[in-house]
C-alpha atoms as a PDB file:
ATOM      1  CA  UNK A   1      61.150  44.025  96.736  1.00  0.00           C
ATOM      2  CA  UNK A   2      64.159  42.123  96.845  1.00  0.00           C
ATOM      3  CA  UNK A   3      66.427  41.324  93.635  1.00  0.00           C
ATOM      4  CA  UNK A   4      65.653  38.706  91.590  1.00  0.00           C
ATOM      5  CA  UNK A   5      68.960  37.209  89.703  1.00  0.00           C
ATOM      6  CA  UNK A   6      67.993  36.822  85.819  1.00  0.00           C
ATOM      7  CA  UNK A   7      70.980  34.820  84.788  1.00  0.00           C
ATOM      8  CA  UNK A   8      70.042  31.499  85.456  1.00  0.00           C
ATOM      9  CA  UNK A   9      66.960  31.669  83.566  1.00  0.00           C
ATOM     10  CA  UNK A  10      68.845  32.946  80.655  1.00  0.00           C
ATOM     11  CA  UNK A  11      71.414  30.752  80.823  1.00  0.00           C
ATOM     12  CA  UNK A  12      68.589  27.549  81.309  1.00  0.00           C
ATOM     13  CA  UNK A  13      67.152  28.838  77.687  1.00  0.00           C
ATOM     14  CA  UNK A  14      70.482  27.853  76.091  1.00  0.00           C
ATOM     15  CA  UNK A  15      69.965  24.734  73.740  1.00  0.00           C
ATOM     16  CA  UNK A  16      66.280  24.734  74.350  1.00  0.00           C
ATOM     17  CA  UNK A  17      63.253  25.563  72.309  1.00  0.00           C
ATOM     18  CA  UNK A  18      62.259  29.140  73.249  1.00  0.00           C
ATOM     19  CA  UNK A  19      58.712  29.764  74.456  1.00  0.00           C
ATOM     20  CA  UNK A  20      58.305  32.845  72.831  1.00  0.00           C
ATOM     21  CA  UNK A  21      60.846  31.842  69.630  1.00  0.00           C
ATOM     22  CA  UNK A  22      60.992  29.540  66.774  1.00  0.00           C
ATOM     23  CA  UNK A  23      63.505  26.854  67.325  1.00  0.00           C
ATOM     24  CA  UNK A  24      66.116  26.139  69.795  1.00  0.00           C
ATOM     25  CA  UNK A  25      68.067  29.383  71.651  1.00  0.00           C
ATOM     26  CA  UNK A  26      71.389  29.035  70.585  1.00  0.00           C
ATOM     27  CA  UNK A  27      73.010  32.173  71.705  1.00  0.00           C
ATOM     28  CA  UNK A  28      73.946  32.853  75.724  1.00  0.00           C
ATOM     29  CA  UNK A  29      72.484  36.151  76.244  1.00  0.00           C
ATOM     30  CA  UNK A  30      74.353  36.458  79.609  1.00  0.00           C
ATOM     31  CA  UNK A  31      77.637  37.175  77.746  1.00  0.00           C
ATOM     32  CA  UNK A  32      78.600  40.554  76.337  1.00  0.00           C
ATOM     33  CA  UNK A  33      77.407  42.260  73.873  1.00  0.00           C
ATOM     34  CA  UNK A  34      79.539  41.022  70.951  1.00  0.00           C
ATOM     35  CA  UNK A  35      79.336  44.435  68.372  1.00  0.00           C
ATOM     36  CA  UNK A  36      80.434  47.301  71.427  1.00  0.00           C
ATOM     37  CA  UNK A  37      80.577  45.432  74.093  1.00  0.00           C
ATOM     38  CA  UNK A  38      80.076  47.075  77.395  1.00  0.00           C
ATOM     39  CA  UNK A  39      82.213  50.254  76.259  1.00  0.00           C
ATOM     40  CA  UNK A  40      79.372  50.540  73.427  1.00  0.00           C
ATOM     41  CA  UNK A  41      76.552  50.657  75.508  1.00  0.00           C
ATOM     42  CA  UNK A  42      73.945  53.334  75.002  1.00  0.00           C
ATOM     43  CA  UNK A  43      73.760  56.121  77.615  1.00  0.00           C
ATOM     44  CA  UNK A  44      70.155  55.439  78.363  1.00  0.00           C
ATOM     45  CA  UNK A  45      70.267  51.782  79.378  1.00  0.00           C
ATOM     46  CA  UNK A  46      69.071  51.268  83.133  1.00  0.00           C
ATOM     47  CA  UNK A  47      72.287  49.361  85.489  1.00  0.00           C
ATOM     48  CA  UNK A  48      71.512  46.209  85.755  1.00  0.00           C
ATOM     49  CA  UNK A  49      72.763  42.607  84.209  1.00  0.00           C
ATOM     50  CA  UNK A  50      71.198  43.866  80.730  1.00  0.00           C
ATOM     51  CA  UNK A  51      72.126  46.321  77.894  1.00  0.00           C
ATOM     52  CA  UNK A  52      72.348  47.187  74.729  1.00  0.00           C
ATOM     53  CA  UNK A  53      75.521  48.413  72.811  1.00  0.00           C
ATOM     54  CA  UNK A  54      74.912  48.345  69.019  1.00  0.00           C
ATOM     55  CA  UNK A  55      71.509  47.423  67.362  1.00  0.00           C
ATOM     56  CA  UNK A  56      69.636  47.862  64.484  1.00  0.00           C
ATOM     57  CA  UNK A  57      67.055  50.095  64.025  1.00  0.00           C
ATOM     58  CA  UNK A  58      64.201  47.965  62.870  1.00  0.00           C
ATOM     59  CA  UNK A  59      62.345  48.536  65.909  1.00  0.00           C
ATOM     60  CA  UNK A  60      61.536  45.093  66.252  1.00  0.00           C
ATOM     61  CA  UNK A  61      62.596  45.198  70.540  1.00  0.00           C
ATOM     62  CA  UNK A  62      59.022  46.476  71.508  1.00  0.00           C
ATOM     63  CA  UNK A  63      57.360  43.949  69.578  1.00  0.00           C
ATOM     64  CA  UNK A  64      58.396  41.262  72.259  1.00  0.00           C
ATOM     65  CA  UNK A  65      59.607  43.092  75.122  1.00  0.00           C
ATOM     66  CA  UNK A  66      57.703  46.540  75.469  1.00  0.00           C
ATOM     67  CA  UNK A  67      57.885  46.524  79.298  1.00  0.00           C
ATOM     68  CA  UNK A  68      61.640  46.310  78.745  1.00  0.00           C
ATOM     69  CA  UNK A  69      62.424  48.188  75.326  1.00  0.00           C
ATOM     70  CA  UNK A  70      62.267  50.951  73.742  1.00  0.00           C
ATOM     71  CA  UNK A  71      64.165  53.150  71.106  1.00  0.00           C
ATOM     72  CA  UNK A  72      66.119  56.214  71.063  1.00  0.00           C
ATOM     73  CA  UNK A  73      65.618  58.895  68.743  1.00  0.00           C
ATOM     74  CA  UNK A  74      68.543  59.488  66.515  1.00  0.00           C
ATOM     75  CA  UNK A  75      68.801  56.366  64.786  1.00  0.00           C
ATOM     76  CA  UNK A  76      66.113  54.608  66.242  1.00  0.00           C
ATOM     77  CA  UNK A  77      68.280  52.013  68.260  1.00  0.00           C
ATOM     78  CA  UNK A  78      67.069  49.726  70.837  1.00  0.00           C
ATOM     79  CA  UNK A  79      68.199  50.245  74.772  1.00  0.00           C
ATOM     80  CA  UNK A  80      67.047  48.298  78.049  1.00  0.00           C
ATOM     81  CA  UNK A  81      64.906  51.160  80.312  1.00  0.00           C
ATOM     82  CA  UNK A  82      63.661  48.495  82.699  1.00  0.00           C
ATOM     83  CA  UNK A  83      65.292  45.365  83.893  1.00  0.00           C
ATOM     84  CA  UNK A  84      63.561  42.089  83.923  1.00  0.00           C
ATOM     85  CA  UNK A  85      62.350  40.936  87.358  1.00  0.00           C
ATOM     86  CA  UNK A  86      61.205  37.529  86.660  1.00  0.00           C
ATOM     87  CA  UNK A  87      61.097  34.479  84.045  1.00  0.00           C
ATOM     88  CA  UNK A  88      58.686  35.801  81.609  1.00  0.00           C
ATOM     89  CA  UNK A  89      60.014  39.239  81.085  1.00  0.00           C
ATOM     90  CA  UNK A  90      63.408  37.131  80.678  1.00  0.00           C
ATOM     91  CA  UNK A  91      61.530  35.274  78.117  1.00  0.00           C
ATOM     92  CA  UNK A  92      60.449  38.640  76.504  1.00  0.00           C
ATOM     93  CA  UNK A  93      63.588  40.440  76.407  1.00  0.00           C
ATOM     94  CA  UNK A  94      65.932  37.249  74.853  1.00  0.00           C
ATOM     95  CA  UNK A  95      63.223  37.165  72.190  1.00  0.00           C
ATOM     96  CA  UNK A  96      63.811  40.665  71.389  1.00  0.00           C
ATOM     97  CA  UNK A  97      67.771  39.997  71.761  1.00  0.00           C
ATOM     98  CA  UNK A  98      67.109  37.176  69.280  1.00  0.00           C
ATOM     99  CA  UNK A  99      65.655  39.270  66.964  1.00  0.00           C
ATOM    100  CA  UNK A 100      68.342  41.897  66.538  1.00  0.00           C
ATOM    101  CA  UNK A 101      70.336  40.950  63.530  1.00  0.00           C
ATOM    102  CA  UNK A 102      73.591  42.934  65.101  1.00  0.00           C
ATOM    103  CA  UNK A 103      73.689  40.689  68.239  1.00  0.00           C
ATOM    104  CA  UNK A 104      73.818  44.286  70.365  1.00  0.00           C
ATOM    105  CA  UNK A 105      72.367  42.994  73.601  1.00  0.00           C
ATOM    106  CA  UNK A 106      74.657  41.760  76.254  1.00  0.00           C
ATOM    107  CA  UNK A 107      73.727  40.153  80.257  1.00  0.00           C
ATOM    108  CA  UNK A 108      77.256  40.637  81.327  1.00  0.00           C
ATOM    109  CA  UNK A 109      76.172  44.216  83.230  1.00  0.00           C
ATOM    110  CA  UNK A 110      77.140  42.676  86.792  1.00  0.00           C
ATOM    111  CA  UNK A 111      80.701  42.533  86.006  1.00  0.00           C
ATOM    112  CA  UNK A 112      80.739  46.165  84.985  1.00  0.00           C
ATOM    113  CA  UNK A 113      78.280  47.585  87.518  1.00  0.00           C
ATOM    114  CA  UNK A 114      79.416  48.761  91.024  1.00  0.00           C
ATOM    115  CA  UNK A 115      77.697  50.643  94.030  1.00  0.00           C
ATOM    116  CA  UNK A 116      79.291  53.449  93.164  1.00  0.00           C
ATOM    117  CA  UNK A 117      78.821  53.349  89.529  1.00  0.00           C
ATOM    118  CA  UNK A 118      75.067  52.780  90.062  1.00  0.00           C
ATOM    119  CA  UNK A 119      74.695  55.746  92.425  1.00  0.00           C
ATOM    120  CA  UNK A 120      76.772  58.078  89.983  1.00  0.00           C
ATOM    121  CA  UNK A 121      74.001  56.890  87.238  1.00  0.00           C
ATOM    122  CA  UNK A 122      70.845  57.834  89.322  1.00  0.00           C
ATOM    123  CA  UNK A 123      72.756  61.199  90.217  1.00  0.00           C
ATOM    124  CA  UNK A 124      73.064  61.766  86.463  1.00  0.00           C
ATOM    125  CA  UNK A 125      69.370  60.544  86.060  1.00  0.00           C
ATOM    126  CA  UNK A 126      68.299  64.113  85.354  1.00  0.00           C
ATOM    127  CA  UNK A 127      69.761  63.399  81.276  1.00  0.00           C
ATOM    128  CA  UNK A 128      67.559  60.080  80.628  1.00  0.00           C
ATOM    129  CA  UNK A 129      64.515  61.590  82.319  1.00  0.00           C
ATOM    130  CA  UNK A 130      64.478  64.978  80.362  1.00  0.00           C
ATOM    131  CA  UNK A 131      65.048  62.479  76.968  1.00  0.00           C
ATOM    132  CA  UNK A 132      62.113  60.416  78.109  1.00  0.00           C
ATOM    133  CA  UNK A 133      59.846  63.109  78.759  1.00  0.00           C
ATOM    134  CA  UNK A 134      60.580  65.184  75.395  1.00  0.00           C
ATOM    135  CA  UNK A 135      60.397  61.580  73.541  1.00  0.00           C
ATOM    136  CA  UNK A 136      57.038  60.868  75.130  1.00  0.00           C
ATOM    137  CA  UNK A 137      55.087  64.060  74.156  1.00  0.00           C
ATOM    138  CA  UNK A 138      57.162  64.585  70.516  1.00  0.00           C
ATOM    139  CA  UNK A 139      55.869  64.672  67.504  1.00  0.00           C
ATOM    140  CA  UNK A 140      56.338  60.818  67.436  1.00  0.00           C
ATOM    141  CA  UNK A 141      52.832  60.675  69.656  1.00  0.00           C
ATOM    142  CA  UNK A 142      51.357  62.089  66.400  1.00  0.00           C
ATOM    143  CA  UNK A 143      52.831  60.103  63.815  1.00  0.00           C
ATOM    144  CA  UNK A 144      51.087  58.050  61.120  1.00  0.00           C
ATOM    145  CA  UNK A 145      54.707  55.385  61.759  1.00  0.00           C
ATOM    146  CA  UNK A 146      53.022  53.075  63.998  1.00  0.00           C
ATOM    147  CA  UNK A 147      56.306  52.370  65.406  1.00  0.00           C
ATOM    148  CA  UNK A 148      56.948  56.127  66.542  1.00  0.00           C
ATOM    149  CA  UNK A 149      54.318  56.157  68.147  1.00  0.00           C
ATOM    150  CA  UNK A 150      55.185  52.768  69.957  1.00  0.00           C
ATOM    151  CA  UNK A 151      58.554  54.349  70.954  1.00  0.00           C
ATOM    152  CA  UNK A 152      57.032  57.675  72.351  1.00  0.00           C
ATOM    153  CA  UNK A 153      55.147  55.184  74.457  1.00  0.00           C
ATOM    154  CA  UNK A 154      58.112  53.423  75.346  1.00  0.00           C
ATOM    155  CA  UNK A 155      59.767  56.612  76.426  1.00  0.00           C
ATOM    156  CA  UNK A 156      56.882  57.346  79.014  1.00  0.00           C
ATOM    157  CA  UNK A 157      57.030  54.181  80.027  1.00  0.00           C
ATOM    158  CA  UNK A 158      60.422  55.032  80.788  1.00  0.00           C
ATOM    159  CA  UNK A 159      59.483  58.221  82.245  1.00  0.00           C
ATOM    160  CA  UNK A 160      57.302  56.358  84.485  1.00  0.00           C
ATOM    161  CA  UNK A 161      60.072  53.626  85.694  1.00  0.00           C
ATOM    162  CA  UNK A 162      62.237  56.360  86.809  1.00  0.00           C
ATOM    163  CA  UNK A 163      59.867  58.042  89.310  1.00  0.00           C
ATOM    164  CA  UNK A 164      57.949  54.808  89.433  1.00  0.00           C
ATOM    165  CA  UNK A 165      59.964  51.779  90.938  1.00  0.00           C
ATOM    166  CA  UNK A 166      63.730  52.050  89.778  1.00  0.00           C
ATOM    167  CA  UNK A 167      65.265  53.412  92.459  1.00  0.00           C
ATOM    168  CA  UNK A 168      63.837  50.555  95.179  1.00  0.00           C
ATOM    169  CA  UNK A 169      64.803  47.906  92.328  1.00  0.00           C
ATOM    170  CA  UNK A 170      68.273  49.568  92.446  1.00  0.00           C
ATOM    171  CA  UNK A 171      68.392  49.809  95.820  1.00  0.00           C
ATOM    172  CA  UNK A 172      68.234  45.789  96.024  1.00  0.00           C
ATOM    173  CA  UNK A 173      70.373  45.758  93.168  1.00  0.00           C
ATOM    174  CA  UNK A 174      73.329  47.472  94.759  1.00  0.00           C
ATOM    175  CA  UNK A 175      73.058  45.126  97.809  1.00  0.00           C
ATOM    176  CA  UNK A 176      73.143  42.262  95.032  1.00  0.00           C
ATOM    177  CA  UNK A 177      76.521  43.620  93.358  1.00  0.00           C
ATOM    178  CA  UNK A 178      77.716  44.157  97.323  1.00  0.00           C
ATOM    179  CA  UNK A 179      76.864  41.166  99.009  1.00  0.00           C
ATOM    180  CA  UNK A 180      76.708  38.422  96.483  1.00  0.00           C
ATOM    181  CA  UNK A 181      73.055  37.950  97.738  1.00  0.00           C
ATOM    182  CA  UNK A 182      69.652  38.694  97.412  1.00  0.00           C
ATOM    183  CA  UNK A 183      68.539  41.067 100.611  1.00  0.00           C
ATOM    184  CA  UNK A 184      66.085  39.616 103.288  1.00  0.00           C
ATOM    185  CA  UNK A 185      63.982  41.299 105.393  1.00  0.00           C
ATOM    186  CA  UNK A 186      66.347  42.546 108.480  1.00  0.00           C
ATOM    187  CA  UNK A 187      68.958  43.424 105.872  1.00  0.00           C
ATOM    188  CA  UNK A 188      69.937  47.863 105.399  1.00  0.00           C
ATOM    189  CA  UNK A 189      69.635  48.254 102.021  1.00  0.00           C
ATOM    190  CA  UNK A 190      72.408  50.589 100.511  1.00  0.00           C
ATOM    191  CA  UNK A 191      70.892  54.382  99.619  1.00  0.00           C
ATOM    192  CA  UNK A 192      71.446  56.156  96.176  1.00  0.00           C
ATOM    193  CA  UNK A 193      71.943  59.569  97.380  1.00  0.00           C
ATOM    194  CA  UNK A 194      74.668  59.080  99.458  1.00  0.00           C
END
């Protein structure tokens, strides 16, 4: 795997009709998030360029970016559990940015994400992954809410992601915020547990 940038896609929607929205994209989803910002960002979002600070909780994320999205469980809010890794998922998760009447989602994660930070998150992994795996078998899984029962599939989807492809994704993604570069093949990639 080697790290795929997302900004340039996002930024390329700007002014354009969306494939997945009606009308022209007008907001730069690459910027911060405008209603919290970076300091605002929800505990559970992945590092990576994407994240969300303060959104409603109309759970309307999943509907157009469930590979990406998913909600937490106090006041249903939406948070980024897997980054996007090419132009469709892009597509999928600035449609779901779109539809957040708050604004909450922000692409400016690169500035705010170092090595260090991103190893101090996958040490203190151990929080998100014991949220995900109550929020996948809770009472949510039983719920006659179709949109509980969405999120509690979200949350083992994020379950999954964290034993299941995160940390090589993060592993490229550290050499990104390092070298200014996508890895190639005779390139050491940076460890987490270090």
């Amino acid at each position: 795997m080697t790290y795929w940038d997302p900004i340039p896609t996002v930024r390329a929607l700007v002014g354009r009709p969306h494939p997945l929205w009606r009308g022209d994209l007008e907001h730069d989803w690459s910027e911060p998030a405008p209603d919290g910002g970076w300091e605002g960002r929800d505990w559970r979002n992945v590092p990576g360029p994407f994240y969300t600070a303060n959104t409603d909780n109309c759970c309307t994320g999943r509907q157009y970016a469930p590979r990406l999205v998913t909600y937490e469980d106090e006041e249903l809010r939406e948070f980024v559990f897997r980054q996007p890794v090419g132009a469709v998922e892009v597509q999928e998760l600035v449609c779901a940015a779109e539809c957040d009447p708050f604004a909450g989602y922000g692409g400016d994660g690169d500035l705010h994400w170092t090595p260090e930070l991103v190893r101090d998150w996958w040490r203190e992994r151990g929080g998100v992954q014991e949220w995900a795996r109550r929020m996948g078998r809770s009472e949510w899984m039983l719920s006659d809410r179709e949109h509980l029962r969405d999120a509690a599939v979200g949350a083992r989807a994020y379950f999954t992601h964290l034993s299941q492809g995160l940390e090589a994704y993060l592993r490229d993604y550290m050499f990104w915020l390092a070298e200014g570069r996508p890895a190639t093949s005779g390139d050491r990639l940076p460890v987490l547990d270090a």
